[in-house]
N, C-alpha and C. Protein backbone atom coordinates (compact mmCIF):
# COMPACT_ATOMS: atom_id res chain seq x y z
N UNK A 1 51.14 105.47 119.16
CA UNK A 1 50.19 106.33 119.81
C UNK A 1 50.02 107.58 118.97
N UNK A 2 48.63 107.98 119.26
CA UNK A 2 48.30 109.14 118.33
C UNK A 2 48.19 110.40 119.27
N UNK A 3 48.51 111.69 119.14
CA UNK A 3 48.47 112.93 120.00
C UNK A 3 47.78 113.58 118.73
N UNK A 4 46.59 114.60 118.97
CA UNK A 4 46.18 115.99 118.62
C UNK A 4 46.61 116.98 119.45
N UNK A 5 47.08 118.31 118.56
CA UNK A 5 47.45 119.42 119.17
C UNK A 5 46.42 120.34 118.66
N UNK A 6 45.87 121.44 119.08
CA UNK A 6 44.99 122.26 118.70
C UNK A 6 45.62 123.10 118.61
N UNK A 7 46.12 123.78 117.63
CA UNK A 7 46.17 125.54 117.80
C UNK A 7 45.02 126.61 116.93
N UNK A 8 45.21 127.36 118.13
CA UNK A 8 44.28 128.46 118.02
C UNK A 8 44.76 129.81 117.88
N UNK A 9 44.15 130.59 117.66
CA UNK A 9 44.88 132.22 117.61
C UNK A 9 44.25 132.94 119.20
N UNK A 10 45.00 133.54 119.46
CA UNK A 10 44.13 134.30 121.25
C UNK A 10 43.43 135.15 121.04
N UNK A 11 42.32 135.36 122.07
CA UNK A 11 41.46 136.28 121.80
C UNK A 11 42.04 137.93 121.25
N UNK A 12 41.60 138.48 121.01
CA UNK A 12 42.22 139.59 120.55
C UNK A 12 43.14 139.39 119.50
N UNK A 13 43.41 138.31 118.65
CA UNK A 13 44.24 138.41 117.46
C UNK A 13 43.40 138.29 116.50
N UNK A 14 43.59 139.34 115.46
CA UNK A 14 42.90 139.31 114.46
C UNK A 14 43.04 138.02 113.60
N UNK A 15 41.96 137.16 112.98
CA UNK A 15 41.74 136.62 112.05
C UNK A 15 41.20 136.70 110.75
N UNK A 16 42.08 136.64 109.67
CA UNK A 16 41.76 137.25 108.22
C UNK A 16 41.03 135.98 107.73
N UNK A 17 41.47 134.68 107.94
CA UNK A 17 40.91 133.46 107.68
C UNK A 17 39.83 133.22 107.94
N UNK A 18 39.09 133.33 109.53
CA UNK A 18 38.11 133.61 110.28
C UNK A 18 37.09 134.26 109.46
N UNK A 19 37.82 135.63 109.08
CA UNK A 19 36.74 136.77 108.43
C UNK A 19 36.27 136.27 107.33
N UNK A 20 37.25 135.87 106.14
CA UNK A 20 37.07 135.24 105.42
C UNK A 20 36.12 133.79 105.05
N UNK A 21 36.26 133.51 105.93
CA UNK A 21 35.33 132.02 106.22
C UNK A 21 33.48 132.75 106.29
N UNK A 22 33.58 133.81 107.50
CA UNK A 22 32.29 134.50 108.05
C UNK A 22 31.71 134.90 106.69
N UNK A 23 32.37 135.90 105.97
CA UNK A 23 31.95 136.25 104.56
C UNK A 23 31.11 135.14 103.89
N UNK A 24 32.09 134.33 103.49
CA UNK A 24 31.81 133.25 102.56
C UNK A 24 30.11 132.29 102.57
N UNK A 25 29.93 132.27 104.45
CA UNK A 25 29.50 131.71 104.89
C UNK A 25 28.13 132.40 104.41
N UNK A 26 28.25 133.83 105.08
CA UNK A 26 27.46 134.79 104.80
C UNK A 26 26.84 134.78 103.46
N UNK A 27 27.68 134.87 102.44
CA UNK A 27 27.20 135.11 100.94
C UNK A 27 26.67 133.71 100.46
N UNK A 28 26.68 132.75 101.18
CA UNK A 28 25.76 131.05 100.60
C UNK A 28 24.66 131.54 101.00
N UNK A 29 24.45 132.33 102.18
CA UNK A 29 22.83 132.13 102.12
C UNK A 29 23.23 131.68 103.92
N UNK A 30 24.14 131.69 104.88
CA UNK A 30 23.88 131.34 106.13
C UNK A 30 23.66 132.09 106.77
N UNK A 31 22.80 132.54 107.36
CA UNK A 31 23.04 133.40 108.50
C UNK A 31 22.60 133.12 109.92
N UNK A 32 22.69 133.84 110.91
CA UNK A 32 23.44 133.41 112.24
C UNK A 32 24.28 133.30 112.78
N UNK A 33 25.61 132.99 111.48
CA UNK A 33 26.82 132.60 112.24
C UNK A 33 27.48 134.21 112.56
N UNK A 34 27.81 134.32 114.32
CA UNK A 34 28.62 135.72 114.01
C UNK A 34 29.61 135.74 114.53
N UNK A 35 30.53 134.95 113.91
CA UNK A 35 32.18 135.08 114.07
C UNK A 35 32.56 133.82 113.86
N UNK A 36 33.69 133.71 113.20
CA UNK A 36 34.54 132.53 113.02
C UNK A 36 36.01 132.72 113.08
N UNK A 37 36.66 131.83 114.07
CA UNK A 37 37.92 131.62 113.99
C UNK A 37 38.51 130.40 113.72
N UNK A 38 39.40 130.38 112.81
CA UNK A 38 40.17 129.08 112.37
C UNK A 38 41.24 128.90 112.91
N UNK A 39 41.49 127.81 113.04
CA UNK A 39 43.27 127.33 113.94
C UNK A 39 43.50 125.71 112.95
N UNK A 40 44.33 125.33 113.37
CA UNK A 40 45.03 124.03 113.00
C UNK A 40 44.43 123.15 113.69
N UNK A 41 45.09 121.91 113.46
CA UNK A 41 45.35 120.42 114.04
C UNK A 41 46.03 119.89 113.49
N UNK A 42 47.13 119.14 114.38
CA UNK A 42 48.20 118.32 114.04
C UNK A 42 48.10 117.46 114.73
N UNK A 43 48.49 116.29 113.89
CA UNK A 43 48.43 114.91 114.72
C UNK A 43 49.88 114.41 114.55
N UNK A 44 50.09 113.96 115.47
CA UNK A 44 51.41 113.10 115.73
C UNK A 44 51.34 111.53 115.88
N UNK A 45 51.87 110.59 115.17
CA UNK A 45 52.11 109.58 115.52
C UNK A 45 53.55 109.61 116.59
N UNK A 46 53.76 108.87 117.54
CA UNK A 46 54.83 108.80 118.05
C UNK A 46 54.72 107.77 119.10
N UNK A 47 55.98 107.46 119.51
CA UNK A 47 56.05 106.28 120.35
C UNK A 47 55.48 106.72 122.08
N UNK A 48 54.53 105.91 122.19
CA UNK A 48 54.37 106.12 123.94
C UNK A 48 54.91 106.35 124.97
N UNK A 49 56.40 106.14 124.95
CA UNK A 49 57.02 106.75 126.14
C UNK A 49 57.06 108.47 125.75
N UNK A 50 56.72 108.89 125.03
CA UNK A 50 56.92 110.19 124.32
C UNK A 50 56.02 111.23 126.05
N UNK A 51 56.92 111.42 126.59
CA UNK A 51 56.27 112.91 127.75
C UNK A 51 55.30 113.59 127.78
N UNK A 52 54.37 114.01 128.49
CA UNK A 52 53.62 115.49 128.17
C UNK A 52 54.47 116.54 128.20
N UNK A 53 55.91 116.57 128.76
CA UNK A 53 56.46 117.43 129.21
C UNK A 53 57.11 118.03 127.67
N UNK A 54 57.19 116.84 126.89
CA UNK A 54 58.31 116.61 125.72
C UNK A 54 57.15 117.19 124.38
N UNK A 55 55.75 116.86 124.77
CA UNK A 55 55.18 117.64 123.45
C UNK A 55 54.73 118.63 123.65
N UNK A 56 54.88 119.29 125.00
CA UNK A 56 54.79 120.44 125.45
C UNK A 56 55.84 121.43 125.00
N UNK A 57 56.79 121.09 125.15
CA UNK A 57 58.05 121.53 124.35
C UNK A 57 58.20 121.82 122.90
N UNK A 58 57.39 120.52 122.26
CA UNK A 58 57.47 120.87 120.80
C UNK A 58 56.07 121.78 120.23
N UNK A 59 55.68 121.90 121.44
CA UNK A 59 54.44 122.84 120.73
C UNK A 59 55.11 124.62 120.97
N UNK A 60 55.50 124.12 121.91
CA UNK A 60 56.04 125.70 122.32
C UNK A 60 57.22 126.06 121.79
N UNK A 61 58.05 125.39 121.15
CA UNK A 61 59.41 125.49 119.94
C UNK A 61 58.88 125.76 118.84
N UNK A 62 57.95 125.05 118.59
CA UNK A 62 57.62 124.80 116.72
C UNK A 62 56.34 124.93 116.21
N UNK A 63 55.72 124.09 116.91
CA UNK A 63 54.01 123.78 116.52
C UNK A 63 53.32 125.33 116.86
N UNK A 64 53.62 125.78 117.85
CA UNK A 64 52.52 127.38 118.20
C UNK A 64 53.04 128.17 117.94
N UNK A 65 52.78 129.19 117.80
CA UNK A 65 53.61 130.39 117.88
C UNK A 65 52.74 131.68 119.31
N UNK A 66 53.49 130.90 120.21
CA UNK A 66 53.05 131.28 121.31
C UNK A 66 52.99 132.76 122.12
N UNK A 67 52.98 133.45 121.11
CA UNK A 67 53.17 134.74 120.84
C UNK A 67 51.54 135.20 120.76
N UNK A 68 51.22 134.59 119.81
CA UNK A 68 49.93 134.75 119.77
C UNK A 68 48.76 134.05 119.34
N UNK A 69 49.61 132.68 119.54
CA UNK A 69 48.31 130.87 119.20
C UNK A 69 48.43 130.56 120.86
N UNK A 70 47.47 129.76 121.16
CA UNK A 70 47.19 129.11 121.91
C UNK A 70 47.36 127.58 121.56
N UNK A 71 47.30 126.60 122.92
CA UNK A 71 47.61 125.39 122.27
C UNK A 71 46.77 124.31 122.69
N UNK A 72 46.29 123.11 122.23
CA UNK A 72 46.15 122.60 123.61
C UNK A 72 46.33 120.96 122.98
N UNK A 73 46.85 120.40 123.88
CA UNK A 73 47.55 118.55 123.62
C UNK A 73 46.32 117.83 124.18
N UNK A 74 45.85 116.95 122.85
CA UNK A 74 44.66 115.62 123.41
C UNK A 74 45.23 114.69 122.58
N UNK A 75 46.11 113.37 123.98
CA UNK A 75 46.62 112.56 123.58
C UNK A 75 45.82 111.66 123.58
N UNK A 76 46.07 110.25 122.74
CA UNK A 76 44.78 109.36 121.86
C UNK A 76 45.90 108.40 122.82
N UNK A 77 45.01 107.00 122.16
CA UNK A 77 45.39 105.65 122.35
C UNK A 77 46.30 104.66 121.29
């Protein structure tokens, strides 16, 4: 079985990556775009009896930094 985890940064945390991206975007010639934030994705292979409770855990140990990412689990088939 396959799981995606999303992490994100929370509102109010600055993004240098984000800004960086907006710039970039900016100087090709795009405009419109006004704001960008970047986060991750991780995918997990793992065996199906695997919990929500249990990758809930590993997001909040390891995968986020829940301090100031957000998270969110979309488990696959």
């Amino acid at each position: 079985m396959k799981t995606r985890i999303h992490v994100t940064l929370k509102s109010g945390v600055l993004d240098p990556q984000g800004k960086a991206i907006h710039h970039a975007l900016e100087g090709l010639g795009f405009s419109g775009v006004n704001d960008v934030r970047a986060g991750k994705l991780i995918e997990i292979e793992h065996d199906p009896a695997l919990t929500d409770a249990e990758l809930d855990q590993m997001c909040a140990k390891l995968l986020a930094n829940t301090v100031i990412e957000n998270y969110r689990i979309e488990r696959g088939a």
